[in-house]
PDB file of N, CA and C in Angstrom:
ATOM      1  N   UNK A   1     -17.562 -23.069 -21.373  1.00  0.00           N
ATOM      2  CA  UNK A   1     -17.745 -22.349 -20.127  1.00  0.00           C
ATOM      3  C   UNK A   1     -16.375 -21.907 -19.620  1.00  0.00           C
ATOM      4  N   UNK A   2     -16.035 -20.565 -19.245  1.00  0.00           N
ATOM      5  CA  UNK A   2     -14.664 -19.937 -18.928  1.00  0.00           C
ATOM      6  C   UNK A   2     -15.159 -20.251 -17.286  1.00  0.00           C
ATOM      7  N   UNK A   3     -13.772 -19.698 -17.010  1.00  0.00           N
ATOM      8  CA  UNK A   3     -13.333 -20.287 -14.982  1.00  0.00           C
ATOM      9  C   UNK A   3     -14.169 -18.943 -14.782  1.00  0.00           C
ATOM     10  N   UNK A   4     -14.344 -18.009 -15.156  1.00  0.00           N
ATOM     11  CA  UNK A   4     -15.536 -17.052 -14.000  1.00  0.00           C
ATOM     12  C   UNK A   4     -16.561 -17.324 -13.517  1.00  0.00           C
ATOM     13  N   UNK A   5     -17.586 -18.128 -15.073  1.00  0.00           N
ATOM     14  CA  UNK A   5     -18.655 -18.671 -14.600  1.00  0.00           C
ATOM     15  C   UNK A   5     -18.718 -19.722 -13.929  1.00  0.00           C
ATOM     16  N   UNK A   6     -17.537 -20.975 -14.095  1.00  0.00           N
ATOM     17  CA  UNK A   6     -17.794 -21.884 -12.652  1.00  0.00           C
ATOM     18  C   UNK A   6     -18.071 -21.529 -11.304  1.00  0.00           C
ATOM     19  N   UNK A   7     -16.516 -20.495 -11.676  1.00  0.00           N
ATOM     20  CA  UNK A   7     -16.434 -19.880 -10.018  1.00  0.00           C
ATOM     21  C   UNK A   7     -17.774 -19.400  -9.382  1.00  0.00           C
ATOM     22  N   UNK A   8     -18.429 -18.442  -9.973  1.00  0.00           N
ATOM     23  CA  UNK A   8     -19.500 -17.746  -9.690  1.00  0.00           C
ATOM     24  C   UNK A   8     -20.782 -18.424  -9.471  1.00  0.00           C
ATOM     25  N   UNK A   9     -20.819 -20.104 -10.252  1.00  0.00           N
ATOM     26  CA  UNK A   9     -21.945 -21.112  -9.806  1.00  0.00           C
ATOM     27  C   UNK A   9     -21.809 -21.206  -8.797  1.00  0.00           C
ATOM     28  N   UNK A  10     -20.275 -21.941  -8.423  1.00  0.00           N
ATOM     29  CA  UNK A  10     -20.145 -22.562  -7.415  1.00  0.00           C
ATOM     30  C   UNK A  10     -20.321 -21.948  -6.378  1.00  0.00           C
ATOM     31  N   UNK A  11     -19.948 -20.820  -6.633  1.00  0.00           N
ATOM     32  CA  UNK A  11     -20.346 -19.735  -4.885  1.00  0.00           C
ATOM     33  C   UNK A  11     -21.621 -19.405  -5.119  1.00  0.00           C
ATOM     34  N   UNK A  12     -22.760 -19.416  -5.797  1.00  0.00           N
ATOM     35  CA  UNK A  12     -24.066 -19.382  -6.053  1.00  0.00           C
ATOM     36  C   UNK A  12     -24.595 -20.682  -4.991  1.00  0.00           C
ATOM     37  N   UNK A  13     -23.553 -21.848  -5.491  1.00  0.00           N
ATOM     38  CA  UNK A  13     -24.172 -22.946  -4.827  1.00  0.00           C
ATOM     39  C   UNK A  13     -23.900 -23.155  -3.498  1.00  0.00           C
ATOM     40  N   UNK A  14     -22.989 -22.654  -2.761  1.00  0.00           N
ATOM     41  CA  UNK A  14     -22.702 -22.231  -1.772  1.00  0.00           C
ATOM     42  C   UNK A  14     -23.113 -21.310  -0.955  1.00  0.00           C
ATOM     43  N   UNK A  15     -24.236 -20.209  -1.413  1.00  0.00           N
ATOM     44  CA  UNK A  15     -24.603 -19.466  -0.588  1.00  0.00           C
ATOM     45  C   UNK A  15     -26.037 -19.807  -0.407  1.00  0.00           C
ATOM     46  N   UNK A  16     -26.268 -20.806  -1.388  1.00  0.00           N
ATOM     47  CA  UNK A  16     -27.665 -21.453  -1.666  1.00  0.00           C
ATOM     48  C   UNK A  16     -27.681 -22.263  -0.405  1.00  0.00           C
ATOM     49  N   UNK A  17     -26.775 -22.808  -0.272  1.00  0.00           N
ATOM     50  CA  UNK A  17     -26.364 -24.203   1.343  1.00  0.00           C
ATOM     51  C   UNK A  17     -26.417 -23.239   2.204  1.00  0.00           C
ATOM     52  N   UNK A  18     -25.568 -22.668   2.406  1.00  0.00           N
ATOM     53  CA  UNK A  18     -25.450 -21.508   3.828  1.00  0.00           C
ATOM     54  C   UNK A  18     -26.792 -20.242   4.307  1.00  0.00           C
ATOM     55  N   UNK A  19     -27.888 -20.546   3.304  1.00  0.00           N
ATOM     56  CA  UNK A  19     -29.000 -19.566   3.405  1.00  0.00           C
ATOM     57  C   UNK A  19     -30.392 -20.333   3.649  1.00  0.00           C
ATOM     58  N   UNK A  20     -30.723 -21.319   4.365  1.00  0.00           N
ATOM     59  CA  UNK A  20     -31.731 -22.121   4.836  1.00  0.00           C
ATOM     60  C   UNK A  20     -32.691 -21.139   5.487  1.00  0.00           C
ATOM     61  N   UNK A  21     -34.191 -21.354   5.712  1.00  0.00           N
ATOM     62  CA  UNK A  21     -35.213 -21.124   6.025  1.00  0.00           C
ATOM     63  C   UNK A  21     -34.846 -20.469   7.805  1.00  0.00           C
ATOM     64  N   UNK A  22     -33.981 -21.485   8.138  1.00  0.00           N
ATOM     65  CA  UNK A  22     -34.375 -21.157   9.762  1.00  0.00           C
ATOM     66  C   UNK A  22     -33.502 -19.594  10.075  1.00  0.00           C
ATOM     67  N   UNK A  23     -32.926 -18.967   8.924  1.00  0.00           N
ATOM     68  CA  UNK A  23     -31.935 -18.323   8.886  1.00  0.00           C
ATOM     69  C   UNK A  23     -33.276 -16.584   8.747  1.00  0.00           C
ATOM     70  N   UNK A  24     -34.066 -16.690   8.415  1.00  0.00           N
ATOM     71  CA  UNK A  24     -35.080 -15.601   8.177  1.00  0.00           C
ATOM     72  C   UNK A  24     -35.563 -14.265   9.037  1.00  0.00           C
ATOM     73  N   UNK A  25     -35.217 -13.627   8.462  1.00  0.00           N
ATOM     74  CA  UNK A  25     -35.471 -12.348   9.110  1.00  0.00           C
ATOM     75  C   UNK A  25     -36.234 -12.196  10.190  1.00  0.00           C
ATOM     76  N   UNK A  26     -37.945 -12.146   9.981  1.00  0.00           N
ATOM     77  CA  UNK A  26     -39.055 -11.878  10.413  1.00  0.00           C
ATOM     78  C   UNK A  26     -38.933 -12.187  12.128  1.00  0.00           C
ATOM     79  N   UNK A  27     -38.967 -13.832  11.751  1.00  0.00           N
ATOM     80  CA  UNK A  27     -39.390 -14.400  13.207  1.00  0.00           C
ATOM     81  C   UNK A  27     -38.556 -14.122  14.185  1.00  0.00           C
ATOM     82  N   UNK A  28     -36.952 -14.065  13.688  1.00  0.00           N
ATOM     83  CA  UNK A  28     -35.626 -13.508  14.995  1.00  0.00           C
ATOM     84  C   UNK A  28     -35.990 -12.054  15.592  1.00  0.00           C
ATOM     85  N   UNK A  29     -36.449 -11.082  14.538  1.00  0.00           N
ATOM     86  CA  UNK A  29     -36.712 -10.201  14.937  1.00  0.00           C
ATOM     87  C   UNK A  29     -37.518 -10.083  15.928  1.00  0.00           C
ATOM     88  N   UNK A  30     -38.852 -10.823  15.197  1.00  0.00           N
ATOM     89  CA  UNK A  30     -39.737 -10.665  16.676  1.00  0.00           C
ATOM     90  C   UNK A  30     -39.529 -11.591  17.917  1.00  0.00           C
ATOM     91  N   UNK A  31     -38.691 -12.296  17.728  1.00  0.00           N
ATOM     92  CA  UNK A  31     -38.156 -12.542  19.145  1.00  0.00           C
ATOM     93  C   UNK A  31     -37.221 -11.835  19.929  1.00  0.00           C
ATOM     94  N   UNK A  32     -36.493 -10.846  19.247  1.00  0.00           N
ATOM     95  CA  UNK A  32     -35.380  -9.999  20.001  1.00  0.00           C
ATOM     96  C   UNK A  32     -36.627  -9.206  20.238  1.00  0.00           C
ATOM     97  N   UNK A  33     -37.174  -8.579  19.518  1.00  0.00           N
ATOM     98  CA  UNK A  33     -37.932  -7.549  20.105  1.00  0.00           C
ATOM     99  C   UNK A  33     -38.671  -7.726  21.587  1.00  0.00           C
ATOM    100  N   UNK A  34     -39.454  -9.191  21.359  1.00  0.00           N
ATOM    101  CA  UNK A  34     -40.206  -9.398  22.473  1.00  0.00           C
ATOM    102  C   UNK A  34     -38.719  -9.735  23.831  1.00  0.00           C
ATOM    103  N   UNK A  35     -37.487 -10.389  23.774  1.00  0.00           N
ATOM    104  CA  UNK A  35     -36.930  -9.989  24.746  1.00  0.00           C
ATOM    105  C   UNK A  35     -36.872  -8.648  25.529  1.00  0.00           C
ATOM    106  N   UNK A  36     -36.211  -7.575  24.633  1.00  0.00           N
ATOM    107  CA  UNK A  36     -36.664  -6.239  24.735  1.00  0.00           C
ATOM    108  C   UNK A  36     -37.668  -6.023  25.756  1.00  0.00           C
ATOM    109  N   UNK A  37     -38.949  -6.215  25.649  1.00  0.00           N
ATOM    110  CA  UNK A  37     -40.014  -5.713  25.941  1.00  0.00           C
ATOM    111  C   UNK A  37     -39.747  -6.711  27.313  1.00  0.00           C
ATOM    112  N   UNK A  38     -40.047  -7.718  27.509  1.00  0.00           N
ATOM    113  CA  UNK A  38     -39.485  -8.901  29.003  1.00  0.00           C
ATOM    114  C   UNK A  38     -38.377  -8.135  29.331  1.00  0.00           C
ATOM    115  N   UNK A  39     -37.096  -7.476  29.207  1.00  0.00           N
ATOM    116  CA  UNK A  39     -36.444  -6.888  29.872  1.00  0.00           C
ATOM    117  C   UNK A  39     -36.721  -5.576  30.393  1.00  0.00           C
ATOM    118  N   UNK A  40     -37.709  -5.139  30.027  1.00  0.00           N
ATOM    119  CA  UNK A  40     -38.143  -3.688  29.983  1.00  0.00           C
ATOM    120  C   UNK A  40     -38.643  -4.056  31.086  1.00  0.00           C
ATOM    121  N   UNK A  41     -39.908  -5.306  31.428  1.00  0.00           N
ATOM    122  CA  UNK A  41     -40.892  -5.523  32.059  1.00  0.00           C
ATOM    123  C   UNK A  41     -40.162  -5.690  33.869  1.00  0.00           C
ATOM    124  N   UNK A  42     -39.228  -6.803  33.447  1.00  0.00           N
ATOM    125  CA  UNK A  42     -38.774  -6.951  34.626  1.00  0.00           C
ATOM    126  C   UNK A  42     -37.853  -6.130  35.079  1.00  0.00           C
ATOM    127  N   UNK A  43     -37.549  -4.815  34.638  1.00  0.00           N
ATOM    128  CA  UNK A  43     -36.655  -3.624  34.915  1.00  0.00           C
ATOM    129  C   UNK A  43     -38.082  -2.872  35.951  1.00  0.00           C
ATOM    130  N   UNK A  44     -38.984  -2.840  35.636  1.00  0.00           N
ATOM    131  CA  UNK A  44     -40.200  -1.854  36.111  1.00  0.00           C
ATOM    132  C   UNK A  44     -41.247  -2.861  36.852  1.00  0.00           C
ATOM    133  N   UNK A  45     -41.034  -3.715  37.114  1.00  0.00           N
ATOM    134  CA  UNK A  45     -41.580  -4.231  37.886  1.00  0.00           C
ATOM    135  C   UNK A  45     -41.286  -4.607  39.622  1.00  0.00           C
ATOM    136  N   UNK A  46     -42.430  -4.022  40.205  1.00  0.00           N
ATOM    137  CA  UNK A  46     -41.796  -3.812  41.592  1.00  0.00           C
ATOM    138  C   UNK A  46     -42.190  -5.504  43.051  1.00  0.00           C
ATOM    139  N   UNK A  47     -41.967  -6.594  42.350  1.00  0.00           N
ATOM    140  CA  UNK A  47     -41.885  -7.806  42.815  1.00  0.00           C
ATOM    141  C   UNK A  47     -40.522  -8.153  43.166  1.00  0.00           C
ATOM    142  N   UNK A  48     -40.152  -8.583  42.212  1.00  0.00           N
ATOM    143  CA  UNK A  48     -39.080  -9.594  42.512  1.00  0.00           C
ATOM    144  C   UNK A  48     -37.694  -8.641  41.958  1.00  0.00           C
ATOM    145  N   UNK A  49     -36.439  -8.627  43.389  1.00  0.00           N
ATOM    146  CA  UNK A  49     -35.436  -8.124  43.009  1.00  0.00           C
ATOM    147  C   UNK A  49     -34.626  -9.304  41.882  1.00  0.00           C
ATOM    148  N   UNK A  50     -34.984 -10.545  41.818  1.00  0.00           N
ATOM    149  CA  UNK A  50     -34.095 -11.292  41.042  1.00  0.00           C
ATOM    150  C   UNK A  50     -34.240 -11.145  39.908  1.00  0.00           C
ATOM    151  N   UNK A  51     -35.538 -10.672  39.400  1.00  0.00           N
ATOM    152  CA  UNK A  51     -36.060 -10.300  37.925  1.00  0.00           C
ATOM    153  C   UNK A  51     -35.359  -8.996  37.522  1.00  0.00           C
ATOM    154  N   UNK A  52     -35.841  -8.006  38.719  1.00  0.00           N
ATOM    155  CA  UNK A  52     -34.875  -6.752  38.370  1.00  0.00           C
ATOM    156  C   UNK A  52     -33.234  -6.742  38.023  1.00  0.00           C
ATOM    157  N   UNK A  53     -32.823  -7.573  38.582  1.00  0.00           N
ATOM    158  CA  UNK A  53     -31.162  -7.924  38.783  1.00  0.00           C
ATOM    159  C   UNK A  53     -31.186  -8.336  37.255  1.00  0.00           C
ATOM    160  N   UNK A  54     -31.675  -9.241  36.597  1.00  0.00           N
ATOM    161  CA  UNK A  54     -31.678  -9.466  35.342  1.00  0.00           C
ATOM    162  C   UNK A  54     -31.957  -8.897  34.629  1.00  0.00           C
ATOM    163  N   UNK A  55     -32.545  -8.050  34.687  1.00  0.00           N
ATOM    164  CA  UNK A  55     -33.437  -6.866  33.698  1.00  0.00           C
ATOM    165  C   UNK A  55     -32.412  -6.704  32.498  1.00  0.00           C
ATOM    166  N   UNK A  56     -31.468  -5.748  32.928  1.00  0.00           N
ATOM    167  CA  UNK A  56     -30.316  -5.399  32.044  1.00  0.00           C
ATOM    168  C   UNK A  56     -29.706  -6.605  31.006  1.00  0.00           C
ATOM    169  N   UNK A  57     -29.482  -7.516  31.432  1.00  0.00           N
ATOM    170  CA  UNK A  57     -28.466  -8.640  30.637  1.00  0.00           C
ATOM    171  C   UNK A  57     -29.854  -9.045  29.516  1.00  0.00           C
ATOM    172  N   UNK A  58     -30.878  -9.273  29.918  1.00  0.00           N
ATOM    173  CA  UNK A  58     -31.921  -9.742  28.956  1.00  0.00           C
ATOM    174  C   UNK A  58     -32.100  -8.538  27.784  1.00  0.00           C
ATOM    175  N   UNK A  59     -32.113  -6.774  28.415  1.00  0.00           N
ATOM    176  CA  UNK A  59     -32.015  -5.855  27.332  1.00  0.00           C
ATOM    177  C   UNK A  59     -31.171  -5.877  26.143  1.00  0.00           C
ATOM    178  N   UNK A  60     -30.071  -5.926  27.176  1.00  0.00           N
ATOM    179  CA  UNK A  60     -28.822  -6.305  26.143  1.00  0.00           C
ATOM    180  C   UNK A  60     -28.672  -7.150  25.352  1.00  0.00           C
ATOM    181  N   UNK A  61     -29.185  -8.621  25.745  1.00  0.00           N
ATOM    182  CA  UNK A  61     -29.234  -9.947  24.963  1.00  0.00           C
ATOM    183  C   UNK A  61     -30.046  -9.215  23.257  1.00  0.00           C
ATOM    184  N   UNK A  62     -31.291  -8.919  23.769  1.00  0.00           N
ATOM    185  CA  UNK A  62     -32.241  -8.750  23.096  1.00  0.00           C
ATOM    186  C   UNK A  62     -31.985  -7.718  21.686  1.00  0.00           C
ATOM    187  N   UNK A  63     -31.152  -6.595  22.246  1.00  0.00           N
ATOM    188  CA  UNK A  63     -30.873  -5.279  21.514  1.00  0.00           C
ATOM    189  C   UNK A  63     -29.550  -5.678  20.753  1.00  0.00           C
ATOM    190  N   UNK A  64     -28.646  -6.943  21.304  1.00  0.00           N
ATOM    191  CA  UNK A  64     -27.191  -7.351  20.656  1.00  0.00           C
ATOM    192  C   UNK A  64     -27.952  -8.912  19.718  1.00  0.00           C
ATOM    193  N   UNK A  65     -29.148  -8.915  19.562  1.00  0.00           N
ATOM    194  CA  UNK A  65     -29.833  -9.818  18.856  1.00  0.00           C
ATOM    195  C   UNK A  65     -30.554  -9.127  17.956  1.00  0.00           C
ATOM    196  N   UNK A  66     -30.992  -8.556  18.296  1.00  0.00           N
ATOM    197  CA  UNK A  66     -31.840  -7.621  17.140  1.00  0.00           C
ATOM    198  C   UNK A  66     -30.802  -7.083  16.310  1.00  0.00           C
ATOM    199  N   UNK A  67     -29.954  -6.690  16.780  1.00  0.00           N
ATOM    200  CA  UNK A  67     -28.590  -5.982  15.846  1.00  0.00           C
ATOM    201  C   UNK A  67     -27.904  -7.118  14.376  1.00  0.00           C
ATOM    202  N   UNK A  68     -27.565  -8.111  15.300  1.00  0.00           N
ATOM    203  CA  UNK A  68     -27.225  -9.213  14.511  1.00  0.00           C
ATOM    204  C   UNK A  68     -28.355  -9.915  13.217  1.00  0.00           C
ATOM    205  N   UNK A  69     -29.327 -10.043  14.088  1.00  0.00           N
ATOM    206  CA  UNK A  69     -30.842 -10.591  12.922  1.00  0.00           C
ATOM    207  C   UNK A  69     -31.126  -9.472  11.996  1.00  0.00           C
ATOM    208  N   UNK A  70     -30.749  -8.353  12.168  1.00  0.00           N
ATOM    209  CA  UNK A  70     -31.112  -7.166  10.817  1.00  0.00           C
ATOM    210  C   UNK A  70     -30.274  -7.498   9.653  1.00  0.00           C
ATOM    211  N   UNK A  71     -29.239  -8.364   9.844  1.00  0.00           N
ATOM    212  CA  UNK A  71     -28.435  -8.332   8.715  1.00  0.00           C
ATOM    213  C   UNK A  71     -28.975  -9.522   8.120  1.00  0.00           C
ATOM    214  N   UNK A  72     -29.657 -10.564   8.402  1.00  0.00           N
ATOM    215  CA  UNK A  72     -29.871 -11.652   7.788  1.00  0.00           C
ATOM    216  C   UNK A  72     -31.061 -11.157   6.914  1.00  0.00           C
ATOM    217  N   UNK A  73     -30.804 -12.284   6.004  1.00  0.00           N
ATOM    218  CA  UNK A  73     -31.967 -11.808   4.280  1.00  0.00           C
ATOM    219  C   UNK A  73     -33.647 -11.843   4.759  1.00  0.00           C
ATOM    220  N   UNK A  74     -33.912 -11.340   4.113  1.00  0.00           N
ATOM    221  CA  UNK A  74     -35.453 -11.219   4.144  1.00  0.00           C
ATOM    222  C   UNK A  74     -36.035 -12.428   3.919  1.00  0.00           C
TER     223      UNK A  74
END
């Protein structure tokens, strides 16, 4: 066995550790999304100014989460 193929296990085995289940596309997504939609809600909703006051930071949370979770593996 030459030093490429160690090398190349070993970072095999290493990305194998660093790529766990809780790491998955699907479900982050649909939780940024559904922030999204809760920030949308309490932007247009004519109750509570404290919800409105938040509106924005939850969009943002949501849309700077969704951004980040697109890159993780399928």
């Amino acid at each position: 066995m030459n030093q490429g193929t160690q090398q190349s296990e070993a970072s095999q085995g290493v990305a194998r550790f660093f790529k766990p289940r809780f790491f998955k596309r699907g479900p982050w997504e649909n939780f940024a999304t559904l922030l999204i939609a809760l920030g949308i809600f309490m932007l247009m909703q004519p109750f509570s100014i404290d919800l409105f006051s938040y509106s924005f930071a939850v969009i943002l949370t949501g849309t700077v989460g969704f951004v980040i979770v697109s890159h993780f593996p399928e």
